[in-house]
C-alpha atoms as a PDB file:
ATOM      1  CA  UNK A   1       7.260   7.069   0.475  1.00  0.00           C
ATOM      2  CA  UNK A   2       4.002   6.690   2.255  1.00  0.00           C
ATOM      3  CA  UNK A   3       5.346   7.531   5.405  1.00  0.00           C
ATOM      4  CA  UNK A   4       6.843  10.660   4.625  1.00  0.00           C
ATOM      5  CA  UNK A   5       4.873  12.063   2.297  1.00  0.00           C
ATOM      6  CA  UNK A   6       2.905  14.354   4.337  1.00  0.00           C
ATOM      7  CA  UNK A   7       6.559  15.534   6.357  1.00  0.00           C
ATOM      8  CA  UNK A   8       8.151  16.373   2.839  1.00  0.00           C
ATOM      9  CA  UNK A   9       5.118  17.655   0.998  1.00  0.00           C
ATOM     10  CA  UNK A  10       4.363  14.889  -0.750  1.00  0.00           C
ATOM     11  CA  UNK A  11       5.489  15.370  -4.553  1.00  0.00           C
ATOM     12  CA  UNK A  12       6.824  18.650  -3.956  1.00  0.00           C
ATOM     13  CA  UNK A  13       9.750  16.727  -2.667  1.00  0.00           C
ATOM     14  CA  UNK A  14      12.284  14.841  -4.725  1.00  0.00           C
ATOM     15  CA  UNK A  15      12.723  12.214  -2.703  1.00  0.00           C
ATOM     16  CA  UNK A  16       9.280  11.243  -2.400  1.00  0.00           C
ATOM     17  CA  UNK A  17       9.003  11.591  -6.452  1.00  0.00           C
ATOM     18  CA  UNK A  18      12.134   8.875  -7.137  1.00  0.00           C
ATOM     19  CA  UNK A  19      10.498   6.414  -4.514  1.00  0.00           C
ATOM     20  CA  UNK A  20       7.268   6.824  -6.631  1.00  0.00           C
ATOM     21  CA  UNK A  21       9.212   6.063  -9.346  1.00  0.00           C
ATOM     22  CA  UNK A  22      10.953   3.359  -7.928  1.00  0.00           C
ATOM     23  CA  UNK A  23       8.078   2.177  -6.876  1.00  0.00           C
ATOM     24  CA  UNK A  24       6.420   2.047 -10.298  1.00  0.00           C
ATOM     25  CA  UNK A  25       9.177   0.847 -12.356  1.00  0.00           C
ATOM     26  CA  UNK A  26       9.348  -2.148  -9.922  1.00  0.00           C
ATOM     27  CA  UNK A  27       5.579  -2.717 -10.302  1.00  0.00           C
ATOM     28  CA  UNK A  28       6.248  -2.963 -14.054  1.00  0.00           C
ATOM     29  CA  UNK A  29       9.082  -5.053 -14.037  1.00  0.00           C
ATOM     30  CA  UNK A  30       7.160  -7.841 -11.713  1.00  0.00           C
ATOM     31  CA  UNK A  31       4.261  -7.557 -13.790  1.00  0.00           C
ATOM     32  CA  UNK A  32       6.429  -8.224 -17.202  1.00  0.00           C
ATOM     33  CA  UNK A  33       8.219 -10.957 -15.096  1.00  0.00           C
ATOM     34  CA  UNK A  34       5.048 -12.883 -14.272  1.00  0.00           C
ATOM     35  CA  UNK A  35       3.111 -12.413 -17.745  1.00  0.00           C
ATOM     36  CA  UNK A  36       6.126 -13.534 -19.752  1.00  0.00           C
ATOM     37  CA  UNK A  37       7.238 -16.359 -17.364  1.00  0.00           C
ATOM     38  CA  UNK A  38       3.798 -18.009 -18.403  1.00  0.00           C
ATOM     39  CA  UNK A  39       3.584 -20.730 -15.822  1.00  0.00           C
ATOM     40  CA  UNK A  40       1.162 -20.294 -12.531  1.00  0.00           C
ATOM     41  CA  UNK A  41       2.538 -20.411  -8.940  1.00  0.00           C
ATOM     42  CA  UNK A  42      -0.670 -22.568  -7.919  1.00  0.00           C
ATOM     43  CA  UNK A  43      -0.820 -25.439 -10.361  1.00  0.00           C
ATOM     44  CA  UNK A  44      -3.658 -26.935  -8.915  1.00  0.00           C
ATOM     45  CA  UNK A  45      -7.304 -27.229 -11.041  1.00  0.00           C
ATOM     46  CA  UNK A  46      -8.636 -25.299  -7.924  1.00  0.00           C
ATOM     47  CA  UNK A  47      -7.325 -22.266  -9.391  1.00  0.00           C
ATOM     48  CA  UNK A  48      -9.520 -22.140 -12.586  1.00  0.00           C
ATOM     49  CA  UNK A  49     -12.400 -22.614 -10.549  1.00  0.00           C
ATOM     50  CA  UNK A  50     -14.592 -19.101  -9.452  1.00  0.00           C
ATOM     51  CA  UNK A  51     -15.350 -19.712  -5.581  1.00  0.00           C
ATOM     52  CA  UNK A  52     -11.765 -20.019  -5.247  1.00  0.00           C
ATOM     53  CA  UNK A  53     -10.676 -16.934  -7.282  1.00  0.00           C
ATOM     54  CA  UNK A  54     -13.489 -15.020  -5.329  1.00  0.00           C
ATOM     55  CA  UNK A  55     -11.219 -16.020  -2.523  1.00  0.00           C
ATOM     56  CA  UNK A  56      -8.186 -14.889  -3.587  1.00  0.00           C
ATOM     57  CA  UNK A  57      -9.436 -11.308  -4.319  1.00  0.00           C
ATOM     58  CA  UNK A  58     -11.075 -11.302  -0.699  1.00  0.00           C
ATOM     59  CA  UNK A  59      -7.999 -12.551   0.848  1.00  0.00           C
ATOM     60  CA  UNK A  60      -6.099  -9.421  -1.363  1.00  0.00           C
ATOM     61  CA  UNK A  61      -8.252  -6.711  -0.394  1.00  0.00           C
ATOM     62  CA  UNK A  62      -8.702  -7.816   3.340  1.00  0.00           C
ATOM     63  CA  UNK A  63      -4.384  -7.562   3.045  1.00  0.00           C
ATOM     64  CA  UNK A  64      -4.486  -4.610   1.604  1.00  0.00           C
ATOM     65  CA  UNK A  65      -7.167  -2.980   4.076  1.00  0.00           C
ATOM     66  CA  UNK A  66      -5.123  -4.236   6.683  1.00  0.00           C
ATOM     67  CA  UNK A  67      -2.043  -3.145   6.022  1.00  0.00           C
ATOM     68  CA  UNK A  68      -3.052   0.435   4.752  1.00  0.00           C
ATOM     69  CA  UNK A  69      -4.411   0.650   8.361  1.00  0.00           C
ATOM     70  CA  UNK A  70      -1.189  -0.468   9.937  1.00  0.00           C
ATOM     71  CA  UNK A  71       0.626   2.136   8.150  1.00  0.00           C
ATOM     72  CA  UNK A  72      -1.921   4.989   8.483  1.00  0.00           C
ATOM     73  CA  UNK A  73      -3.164   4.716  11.651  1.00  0.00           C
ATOM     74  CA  UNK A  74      -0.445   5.960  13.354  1.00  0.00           C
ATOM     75  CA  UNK A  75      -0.142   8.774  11.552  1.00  0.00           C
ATOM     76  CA  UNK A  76      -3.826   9.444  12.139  1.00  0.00           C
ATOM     77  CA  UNK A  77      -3.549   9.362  15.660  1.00  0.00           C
ATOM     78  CA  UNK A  78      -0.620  11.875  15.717  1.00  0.00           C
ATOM     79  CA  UNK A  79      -2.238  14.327  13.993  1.00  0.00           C
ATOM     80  CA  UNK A  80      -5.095  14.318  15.880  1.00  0.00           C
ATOM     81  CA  UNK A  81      -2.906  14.244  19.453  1.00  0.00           C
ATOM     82  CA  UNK A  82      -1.155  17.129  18.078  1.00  0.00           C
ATOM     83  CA  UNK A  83      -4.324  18.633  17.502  1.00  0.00           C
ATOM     84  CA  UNK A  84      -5.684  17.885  21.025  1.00  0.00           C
ATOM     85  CA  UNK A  85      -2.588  19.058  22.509  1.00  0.00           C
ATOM     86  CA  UNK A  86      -2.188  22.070  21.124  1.00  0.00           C
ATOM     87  CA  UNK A  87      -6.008  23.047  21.883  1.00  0.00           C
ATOM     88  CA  UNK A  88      -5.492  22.520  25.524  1.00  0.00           C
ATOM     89  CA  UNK A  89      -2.237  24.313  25.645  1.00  0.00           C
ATOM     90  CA  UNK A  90      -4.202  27.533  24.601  1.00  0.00           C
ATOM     91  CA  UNK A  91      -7.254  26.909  26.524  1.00  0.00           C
END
């Protein structure tokens, strides 16, 4: 979805509208799945304690910074070759 949103005009296109749908209904699902299942992954009696929850969110948002510039980068970079290329051609 996040790849070809900008080719298929983002939620103009139907595609790109089911993935986000997709997308959300599967968020939904996990997040039912985990708060009815009840039981923690990490048993341990680390997990209640802040320094290591602190970590955890670090860890998530350093992932999540990360991979958004994985995925965007590239994109990025086309653009602006595009861009470059297409002021030289007319120079």
């Amino acid at each position: 979805m996040l790849d070809k949103g900008q080719e298929l005009d983002w939620f103009g296109s139907r595609m790109i509208v089911w993935c986000a749908v997709i997308a959300i209904a599967g968020f939904i699902a996990f997040l039912v799945a985990r708060i009815g299942h009840g039981a923690s992954d990490c048993r341990s009696s680390h997990s209640q304690e802040p320094q290591f929850c602190y970590r955890d969110a670090l860890m998530l948002l350093i992932g999540a910074l990360l991979y958004a510039t994985i995925a965007i980068l590239p994109l990025f970079m086309q653009n602006l070759l595009h861009t470059q290329r297409s002021r030289l051609v007319w120079l």
